[in-house]
N, C-alpha and C. Protein backbone atom coordinates (compact mmCIF):
# COMPACT_ATOMS: atom_id res chain seq x y z
N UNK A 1 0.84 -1.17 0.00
CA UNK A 1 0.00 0.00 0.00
C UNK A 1 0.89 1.24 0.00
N UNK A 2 0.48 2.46 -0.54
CA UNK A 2 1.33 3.20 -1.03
C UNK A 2 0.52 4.04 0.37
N UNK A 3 2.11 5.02 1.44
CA UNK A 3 1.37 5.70 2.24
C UNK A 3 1.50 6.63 1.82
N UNK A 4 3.01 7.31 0.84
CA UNK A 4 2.86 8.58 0.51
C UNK A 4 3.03 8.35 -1.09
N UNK A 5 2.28 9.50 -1.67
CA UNK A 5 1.96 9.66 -3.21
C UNK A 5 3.08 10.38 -3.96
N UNK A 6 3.05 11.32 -3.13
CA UNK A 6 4.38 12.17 -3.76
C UNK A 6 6.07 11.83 -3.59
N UNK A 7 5.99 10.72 -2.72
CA UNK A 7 7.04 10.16 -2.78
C UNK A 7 7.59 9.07 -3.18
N UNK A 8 6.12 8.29 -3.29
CA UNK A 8 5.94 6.85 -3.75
C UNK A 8 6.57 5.76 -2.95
N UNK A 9 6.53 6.16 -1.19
CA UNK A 9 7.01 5.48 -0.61
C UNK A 9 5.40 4.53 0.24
N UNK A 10 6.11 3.39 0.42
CA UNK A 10 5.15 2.41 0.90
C UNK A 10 5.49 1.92 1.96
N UNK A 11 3.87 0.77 2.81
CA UNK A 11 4.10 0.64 3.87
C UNK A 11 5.68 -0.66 4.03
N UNK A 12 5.53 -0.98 3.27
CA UNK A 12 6.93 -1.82 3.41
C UNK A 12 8.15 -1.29 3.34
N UNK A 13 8.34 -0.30 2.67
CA UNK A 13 9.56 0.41 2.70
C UNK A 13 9.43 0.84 4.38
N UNK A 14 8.74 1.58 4.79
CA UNK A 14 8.56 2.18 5.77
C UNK A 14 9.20 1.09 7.15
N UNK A 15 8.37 -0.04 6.98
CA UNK A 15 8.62 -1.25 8.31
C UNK A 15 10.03 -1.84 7.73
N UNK A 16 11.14 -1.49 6.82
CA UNK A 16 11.94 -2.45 5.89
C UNK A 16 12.97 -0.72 6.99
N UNK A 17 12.36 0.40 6.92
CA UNK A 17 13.67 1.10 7.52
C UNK A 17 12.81 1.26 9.13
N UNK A 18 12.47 0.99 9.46
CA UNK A 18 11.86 0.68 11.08
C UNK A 18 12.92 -0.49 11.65
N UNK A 19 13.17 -2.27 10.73
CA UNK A 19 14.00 -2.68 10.73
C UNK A 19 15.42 -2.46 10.85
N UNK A 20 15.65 -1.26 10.47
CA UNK A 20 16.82 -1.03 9.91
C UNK A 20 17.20 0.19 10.92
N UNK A 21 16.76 0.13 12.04
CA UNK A 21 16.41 1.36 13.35
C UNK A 21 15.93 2.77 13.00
N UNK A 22 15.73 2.49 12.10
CA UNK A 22 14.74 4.05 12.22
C UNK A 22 13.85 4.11 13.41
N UNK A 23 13.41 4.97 14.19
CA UNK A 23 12.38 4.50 15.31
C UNK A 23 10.91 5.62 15.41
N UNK A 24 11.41 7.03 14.34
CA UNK A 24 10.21 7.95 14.72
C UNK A 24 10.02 8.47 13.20
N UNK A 25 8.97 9.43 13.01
CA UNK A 25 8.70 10.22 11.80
C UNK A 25 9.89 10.66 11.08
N UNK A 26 10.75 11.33 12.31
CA UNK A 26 12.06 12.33 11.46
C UNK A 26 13.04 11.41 10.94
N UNK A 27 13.19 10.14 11.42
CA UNK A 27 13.83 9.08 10.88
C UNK A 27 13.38 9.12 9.53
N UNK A 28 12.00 8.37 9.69
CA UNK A 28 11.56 8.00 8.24
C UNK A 28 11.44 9.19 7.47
N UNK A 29 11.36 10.24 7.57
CA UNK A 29 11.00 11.26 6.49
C UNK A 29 12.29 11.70 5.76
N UNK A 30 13.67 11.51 6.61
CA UNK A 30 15.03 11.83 6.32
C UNK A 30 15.54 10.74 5.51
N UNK A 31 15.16 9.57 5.50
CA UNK A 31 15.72 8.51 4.96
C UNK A 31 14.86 8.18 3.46
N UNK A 32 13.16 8.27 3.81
CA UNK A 32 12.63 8.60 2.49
C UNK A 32 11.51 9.27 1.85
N UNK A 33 11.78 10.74 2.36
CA UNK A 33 10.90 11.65 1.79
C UNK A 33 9.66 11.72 2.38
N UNK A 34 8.97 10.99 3.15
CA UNK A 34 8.07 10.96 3.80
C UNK A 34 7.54 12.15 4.39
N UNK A 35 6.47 13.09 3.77
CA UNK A 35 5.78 13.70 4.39
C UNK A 35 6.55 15.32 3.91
N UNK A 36 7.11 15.64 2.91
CA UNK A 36 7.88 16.13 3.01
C UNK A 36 7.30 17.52 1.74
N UNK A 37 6.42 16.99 1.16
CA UNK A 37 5.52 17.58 -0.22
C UNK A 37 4.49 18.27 0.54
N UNK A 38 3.10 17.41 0.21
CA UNK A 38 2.00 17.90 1.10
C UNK A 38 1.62 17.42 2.48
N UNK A 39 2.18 16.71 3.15
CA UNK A 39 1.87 16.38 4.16
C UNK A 39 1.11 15.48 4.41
N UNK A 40 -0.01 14.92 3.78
CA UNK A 40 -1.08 14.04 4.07
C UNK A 40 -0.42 12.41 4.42
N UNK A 41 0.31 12.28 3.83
CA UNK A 41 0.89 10.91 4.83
C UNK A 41 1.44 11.00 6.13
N UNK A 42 1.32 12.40 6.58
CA UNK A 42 1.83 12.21 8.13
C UNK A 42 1.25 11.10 8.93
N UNK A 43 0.30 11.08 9.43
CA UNK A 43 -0.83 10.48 9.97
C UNK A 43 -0.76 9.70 9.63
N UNK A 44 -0.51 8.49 8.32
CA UNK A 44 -0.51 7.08 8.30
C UNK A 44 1.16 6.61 8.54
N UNK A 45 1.47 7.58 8.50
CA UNK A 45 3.07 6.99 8.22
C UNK A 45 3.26 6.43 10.58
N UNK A 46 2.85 7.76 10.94
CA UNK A 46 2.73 7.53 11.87
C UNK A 46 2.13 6.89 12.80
N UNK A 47 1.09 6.55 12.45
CA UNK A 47 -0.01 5.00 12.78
C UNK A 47 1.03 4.07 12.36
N UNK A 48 1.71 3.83 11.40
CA UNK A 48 2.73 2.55 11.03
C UNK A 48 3.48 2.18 11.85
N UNK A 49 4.29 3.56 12.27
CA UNK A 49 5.62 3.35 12.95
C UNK A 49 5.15 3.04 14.28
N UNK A 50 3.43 3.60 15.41
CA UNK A 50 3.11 3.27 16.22
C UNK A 50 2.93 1.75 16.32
N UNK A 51 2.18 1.32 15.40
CA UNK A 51 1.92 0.10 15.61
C UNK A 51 2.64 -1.04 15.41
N UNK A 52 4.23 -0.84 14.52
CA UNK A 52 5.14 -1.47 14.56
C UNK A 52 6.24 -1.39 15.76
N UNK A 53 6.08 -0.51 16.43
CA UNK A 53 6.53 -0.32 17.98
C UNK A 53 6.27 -0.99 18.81
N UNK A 54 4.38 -1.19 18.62
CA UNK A 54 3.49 -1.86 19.24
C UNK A 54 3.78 -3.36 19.75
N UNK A 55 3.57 -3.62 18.02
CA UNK A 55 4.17 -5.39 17.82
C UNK A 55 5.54 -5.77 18.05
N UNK A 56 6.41 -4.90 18.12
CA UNK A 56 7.72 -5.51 18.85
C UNK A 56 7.73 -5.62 20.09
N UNK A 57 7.32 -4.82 21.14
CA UNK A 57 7.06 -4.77 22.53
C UNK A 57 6.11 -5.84 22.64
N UNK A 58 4.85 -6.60 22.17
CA UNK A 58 4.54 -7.77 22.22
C UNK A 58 5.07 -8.90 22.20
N UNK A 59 5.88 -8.86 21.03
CA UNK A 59 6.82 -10.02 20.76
C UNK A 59 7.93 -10.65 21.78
N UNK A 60 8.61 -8.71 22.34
CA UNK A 60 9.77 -9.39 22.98
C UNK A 60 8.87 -9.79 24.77
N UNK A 61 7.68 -9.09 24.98
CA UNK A 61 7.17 -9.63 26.43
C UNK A 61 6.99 -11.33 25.95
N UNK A 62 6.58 -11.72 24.83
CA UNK A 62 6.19 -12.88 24.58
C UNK A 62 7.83 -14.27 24.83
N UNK A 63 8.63 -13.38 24.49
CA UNK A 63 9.97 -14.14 24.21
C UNK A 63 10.31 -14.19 25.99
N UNK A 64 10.37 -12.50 26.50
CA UNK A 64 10.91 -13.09 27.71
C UNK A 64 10.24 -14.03 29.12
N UNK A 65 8.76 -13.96 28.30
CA UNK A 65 8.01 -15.11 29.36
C UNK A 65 8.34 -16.42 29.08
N UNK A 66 8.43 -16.52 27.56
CA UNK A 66 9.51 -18.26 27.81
C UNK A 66 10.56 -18.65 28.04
N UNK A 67 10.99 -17.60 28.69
CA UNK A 67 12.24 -17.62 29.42
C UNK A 67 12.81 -18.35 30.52
């Protein structure tokens, strides 16, 4: 899914530099244009990066209870 138009950046690029430690907006917007034209992908770009925050903090409570 494409979050920004004018940059033609997508949600996979986005979680592909989240991977890669990016961790907030100014990350992703410096690395790829994100939000940087008209603005309207602020707001999803940032729902992304929340909820991929989200799911790692799940994962690792999940890892250190089978500990």
């Amino acid at each position: 899914m494409f979050v920004c138009v004018c940059s033609a950046v997508t949600e996979s690029q986005i979680i592909k530099e989240l991977d890669n430690n990016a961790s907030n907006l100014r990350d992703i917007a410096n690395r790829l244009d994100v939000g940087r034209n008209c603005g309207q992908c602020c707001k999803t770009a940032k729902q992304i990066i929340q909820q991929y925050h989200e799911d790692n903090r799940a994962i690792n409570s999940l890892c250190y209870a089978a500990i």
